[in-house]
N, C-alpha and C. Protein backbone atom coordinates (compact mmCIF):
# COMPACT_ATOMS: atom_id res chain seq x y z
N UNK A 1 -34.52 30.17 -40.56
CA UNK A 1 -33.57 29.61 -39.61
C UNK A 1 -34.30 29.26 -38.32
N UNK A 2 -33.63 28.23 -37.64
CA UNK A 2 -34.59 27.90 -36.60
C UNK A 2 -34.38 28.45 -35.27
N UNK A 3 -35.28 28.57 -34.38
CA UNK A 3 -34.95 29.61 -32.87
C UNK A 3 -34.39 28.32 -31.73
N UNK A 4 -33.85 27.74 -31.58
CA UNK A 4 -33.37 26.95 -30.28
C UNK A 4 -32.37 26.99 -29.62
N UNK A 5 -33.08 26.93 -28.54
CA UNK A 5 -32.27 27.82 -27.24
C UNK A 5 -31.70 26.25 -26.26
N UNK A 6 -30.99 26.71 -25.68
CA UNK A 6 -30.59 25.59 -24.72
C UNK A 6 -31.15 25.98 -22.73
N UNK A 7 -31.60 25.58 -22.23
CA UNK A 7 -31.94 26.14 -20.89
C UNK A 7 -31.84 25.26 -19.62
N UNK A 8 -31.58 25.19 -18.52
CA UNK A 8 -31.78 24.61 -17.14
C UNK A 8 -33.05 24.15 -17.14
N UNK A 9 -33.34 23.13 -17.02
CA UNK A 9 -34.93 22.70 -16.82
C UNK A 9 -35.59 23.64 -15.30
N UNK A 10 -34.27 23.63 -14.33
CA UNK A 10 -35.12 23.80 -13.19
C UNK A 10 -34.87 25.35 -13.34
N UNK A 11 -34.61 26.14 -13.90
CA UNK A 11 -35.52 27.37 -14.17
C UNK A 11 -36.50 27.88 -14.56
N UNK A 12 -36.97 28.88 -14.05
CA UNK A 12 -38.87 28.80 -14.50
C UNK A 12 -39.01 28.66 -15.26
N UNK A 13 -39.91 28.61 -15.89
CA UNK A 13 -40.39 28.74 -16.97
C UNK A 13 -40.82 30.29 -17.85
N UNK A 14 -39.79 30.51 -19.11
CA UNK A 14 -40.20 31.87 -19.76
C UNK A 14 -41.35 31.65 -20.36
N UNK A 15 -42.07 33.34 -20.43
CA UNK A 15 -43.08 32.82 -21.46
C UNK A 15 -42.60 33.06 -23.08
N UNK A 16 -41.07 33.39 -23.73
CA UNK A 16 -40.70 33.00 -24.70
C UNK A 16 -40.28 31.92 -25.23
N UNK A 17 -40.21 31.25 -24.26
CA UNK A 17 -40.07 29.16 -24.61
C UNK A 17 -40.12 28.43 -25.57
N UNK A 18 -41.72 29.11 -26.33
CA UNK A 18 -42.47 28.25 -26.97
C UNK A 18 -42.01 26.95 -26.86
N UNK A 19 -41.91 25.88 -27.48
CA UNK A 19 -41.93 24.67 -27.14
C UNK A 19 -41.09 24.21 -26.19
N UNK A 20 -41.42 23.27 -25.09
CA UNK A 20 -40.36 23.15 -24.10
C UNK A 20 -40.18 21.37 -24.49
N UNK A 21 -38.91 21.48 -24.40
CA UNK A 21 -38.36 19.80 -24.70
C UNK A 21 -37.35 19.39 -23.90
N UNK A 22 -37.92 18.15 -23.35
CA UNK A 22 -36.74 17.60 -21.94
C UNK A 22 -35.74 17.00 -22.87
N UNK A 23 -34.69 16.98 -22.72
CA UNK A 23 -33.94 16.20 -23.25
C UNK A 23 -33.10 15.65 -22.70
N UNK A 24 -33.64 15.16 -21.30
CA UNK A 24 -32.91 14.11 -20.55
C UNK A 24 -33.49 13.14 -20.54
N UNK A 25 -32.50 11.46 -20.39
CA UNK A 25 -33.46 10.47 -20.49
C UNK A 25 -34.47 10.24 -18.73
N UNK A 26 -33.42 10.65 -17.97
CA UNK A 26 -34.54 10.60 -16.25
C UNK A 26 -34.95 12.19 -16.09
N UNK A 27 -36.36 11.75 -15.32
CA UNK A 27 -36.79 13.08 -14.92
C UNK A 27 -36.32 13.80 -13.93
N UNK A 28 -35.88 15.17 -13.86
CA UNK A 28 -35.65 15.91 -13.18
C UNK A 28 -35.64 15.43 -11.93
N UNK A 29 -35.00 15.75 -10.97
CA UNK A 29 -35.57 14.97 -9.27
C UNK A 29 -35.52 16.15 -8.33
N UNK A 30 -36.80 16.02 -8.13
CA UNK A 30 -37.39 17.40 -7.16
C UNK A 30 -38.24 18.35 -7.83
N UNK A 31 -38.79 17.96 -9.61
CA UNK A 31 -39.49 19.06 -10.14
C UNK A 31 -40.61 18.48 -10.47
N UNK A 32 -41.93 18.83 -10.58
CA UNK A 32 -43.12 18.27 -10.64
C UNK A 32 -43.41 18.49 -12.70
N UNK A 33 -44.18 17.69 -12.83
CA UNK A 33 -44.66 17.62 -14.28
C UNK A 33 -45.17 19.11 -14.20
N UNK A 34 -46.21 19.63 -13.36
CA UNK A 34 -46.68 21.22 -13.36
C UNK A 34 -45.87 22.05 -13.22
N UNK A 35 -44.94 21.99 -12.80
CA UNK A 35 -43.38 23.44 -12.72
C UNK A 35 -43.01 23.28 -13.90
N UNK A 36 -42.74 22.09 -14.60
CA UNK A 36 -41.71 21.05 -15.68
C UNK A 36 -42.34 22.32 -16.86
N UNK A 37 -43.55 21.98 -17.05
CA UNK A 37 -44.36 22.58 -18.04
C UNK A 37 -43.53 22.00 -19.36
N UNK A 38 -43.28 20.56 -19.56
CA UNK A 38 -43.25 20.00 -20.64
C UNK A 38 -44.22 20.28 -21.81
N UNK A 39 -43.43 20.26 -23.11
CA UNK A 39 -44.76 20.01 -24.05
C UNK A 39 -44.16 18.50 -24.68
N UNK A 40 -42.76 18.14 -25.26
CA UNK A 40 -42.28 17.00 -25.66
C UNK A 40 -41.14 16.35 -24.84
N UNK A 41 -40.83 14.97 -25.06
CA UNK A 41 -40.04 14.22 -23.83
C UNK A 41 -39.73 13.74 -24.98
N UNK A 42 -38.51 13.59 -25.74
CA UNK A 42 -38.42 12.51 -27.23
C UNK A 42 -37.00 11.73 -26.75
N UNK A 43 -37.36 10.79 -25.74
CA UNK A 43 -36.41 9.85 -25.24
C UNK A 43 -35.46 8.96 -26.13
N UNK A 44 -35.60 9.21 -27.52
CA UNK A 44 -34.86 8.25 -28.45
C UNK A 44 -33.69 9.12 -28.85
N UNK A 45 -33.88 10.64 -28.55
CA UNK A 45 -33.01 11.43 -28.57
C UNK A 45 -32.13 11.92 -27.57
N UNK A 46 -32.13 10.79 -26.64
CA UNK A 46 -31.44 11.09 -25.28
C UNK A 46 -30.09 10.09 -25.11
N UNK A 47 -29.06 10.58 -24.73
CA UNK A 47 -28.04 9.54 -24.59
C UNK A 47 -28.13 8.31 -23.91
N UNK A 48 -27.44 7.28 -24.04
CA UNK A 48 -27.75 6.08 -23.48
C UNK A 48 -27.55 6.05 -22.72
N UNK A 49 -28.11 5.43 -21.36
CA UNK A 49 -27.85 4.94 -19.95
C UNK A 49 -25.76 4.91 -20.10
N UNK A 50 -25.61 4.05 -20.83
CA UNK A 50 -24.10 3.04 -21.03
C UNK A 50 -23.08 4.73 -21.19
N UNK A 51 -23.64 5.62 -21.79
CA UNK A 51 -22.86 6.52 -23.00
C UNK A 51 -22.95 7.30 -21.51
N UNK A 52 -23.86 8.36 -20.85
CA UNK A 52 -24.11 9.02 -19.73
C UNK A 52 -23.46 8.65 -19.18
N UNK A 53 -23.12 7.26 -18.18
CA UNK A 53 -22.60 6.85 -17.17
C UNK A 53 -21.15 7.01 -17.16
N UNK A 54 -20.64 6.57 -18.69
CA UNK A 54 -18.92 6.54 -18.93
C UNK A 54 -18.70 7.95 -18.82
N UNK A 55 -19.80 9.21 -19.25
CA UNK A 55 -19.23 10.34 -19.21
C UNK A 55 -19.41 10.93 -17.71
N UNK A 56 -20.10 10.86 -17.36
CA UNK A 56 -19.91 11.22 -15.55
C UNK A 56 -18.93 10.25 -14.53
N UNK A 57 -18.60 9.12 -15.46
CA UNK A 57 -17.61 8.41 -14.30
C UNK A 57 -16.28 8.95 -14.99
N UNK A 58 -16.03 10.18 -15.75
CA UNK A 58 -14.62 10.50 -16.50
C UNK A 58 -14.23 11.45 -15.80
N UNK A 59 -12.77 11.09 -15.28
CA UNK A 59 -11.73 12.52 -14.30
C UNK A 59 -11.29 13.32 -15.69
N UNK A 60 -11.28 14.66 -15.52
CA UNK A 60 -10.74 15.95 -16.46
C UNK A 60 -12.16 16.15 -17.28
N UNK A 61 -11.31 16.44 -18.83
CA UNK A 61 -12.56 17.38 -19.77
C UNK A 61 -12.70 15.94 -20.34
N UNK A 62 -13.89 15.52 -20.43
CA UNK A 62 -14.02 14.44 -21.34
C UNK A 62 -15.22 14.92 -22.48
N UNK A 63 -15.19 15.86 -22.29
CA UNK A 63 -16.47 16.34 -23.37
C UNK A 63 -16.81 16.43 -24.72
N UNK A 64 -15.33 16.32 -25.62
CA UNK A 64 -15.40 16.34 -26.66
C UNK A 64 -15.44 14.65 -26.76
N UNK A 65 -14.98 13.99 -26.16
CA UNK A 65 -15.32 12.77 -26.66
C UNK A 65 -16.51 12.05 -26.64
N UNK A 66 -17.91 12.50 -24.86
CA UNK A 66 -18.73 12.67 -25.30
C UNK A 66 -19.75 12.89 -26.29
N UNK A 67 -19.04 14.38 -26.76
CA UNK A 67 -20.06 14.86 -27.50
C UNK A 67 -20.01 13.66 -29.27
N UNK A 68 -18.79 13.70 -29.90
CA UNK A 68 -18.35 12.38 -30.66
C UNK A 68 -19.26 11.54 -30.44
N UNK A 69 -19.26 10.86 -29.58
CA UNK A 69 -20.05 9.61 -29.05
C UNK A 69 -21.61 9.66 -29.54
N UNK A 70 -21.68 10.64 -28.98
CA UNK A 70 -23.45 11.09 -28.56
C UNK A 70 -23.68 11.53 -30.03
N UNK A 71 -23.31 12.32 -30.76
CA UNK A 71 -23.46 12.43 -31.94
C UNK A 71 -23.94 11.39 -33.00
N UNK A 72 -22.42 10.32 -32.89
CA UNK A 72 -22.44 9.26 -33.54
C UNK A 72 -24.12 8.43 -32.75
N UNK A 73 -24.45 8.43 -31.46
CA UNK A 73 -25.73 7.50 -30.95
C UNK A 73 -27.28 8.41 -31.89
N UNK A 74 -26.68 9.79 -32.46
CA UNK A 74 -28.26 10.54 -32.87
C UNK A 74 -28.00 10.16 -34.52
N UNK A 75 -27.69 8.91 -35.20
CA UNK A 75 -27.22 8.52 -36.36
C UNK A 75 -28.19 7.18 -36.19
N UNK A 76 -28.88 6.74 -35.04
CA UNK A 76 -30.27 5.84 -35.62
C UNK A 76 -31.16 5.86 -36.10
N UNK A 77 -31.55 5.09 -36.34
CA UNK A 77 -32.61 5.62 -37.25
C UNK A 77 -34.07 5.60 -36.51
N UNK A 78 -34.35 5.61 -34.87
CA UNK A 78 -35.45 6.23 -33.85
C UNK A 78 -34.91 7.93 -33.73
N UNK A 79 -33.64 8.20 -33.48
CA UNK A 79 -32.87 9.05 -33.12
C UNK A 79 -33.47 10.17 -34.40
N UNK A 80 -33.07 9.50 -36.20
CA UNK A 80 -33.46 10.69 -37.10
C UNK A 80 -34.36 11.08 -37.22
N UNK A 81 -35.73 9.85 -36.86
CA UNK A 81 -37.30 10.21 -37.06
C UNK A 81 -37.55 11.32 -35.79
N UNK A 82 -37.14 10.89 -34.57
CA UNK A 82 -37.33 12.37 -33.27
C UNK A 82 -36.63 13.43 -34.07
N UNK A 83 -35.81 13.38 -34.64
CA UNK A 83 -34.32 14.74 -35.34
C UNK A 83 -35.74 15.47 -36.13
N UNK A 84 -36.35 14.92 -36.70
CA UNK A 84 -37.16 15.59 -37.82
C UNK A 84 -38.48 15.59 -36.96
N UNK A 85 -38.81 15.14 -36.40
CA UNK A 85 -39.87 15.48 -35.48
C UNK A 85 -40.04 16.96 -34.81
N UNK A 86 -38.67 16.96 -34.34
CA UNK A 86 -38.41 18.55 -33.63
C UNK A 86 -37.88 19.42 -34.64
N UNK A 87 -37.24 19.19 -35.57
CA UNK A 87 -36.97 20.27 -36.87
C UNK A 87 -38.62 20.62 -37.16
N UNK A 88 -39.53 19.88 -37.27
CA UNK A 88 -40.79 20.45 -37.57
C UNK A 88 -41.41 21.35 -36.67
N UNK A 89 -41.19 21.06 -35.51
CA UNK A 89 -41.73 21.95 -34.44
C UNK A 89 -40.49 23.31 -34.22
N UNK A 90 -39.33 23.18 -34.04
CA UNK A 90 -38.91 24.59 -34.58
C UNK A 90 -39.05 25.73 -35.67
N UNK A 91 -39.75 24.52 -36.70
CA UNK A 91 -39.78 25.79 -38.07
C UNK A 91 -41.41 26.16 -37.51
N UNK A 92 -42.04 26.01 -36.07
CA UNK A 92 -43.27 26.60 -36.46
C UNK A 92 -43.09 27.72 -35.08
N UNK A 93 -42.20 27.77 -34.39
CA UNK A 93 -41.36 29.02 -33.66
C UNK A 93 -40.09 28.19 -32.50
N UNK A 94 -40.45 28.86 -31.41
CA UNK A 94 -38.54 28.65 -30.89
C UNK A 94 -39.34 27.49 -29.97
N UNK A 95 -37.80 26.49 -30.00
CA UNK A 95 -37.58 25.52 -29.65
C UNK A 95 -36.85 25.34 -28.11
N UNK A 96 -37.04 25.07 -27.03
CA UNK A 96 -35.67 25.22 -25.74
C UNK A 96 -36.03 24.16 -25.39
N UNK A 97 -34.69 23.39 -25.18
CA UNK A 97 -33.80 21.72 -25.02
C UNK A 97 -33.74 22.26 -23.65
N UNK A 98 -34.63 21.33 -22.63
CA UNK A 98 -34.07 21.36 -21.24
C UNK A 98 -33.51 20.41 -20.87
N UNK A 99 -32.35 20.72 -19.76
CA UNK A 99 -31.43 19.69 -19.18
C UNK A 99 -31.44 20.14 -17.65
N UNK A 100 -31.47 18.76 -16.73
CA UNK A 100 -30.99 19.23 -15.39
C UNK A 100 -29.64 19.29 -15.45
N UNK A 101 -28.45 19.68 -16.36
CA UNK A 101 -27.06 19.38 -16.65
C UNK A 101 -26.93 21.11 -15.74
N UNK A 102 -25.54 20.96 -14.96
CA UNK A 102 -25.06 22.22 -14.46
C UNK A 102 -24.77 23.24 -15.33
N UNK A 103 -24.20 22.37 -16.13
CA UNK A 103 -23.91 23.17 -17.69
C UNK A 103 -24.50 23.03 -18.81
N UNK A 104 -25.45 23.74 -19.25
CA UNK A 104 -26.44 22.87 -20.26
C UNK A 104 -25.56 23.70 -21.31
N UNK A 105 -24.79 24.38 -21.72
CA UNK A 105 -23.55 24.62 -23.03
C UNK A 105 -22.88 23.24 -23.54
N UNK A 106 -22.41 23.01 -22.15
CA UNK A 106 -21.58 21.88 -22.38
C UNK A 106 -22.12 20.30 -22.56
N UNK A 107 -23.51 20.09 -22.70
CA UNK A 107 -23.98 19.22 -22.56
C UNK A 107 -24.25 17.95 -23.96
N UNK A 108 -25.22 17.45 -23.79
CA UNK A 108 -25.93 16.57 -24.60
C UNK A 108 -27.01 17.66 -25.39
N UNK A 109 -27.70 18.73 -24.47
CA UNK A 109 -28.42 19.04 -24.74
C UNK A 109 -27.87 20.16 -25.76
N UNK A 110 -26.78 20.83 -25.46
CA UNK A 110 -25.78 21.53 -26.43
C UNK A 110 -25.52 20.78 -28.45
N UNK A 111 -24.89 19.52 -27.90
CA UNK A 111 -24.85 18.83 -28.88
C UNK A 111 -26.46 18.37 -29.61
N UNK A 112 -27.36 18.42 -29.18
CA UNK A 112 -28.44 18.09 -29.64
C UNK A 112 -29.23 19.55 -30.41
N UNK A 113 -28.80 20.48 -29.99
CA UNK A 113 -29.15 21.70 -30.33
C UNK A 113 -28.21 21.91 -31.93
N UNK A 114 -26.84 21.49 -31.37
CA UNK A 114 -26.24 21.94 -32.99
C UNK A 114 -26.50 20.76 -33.83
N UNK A 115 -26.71 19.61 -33.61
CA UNK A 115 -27.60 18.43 -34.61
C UNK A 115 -29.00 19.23 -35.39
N UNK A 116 -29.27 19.83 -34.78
CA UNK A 116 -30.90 20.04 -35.07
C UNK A 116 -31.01 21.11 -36.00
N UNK A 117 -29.87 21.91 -35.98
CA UNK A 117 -29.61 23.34 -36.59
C UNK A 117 -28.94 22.83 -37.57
N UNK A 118 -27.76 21.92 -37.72
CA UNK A 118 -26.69 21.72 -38.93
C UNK A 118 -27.69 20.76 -40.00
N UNK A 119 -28.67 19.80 -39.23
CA UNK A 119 -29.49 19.01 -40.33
C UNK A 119 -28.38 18.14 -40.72
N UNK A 120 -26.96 18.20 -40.46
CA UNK A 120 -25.94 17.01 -41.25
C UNK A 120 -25.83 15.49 -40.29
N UNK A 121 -25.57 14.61 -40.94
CA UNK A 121 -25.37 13.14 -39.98
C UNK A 121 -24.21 13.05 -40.39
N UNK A 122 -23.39 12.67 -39.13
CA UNK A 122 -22.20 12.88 -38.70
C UNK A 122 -21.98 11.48 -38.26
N UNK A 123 -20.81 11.30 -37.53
CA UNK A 123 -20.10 9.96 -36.64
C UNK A 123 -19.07 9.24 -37.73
């Protein structure tokens, strides 16, 4: 089974991490590549500019429809080759999806975590 964790980018860095993966499409603002301590950036697995914007310009919970959305956008076929890119690097120890999201549960990076674990294509 695979180890992936979901985390705040702008928290330090653990040394149980093992692989650290941004999974936002912009970089952090205010954190340096040396704090970041990136190892992968797999931008094809990041929501779209278009998809992001409608969900931060939404009044109430819009999250499940988000997440729907964003789901259905990790169903390309750049999107499955990164999907299996990082399934390979979790089966060789733990995986943590960083987000500058307030809520990284509720996020993209959430939904990208249970994509990666279920292995099913959805939308």
């Amino acid at each position: 089974m695979s180890d992936i964790r979901v985390r705040r980018v702008y928290d330090a860095p653990a040394d149980d991490d093992g692989t650290r993966v941004l999974a936002d499409r912009l970089w952090p603002r205010g954190l340096s590549k040396d704090a970041a301590r990136i190892d992968e950036w797999p931008k094809a697995l990041t929501p779209s500019t278009e998809l992001r914007r409608w969900y931060h310009g939404q009044e109430g919970d819009a999250y499940e429809e988000f997440r729907r959305r964003y789901d259905a956008e990790l169903n390309s076929p750049d999107a499955a080759a990164a999907l299996e890119g990082l399934r390979g690097l979790a089966r060789t120890g733990r995986l943590t999806l960083l987000t500058a999201a307030k809520d990284p549960e509720r996020s993209h990076a959430a939904v990208l975590a249970d994509r990666l674990v279920t292995r099913r294509r959805r939308g």
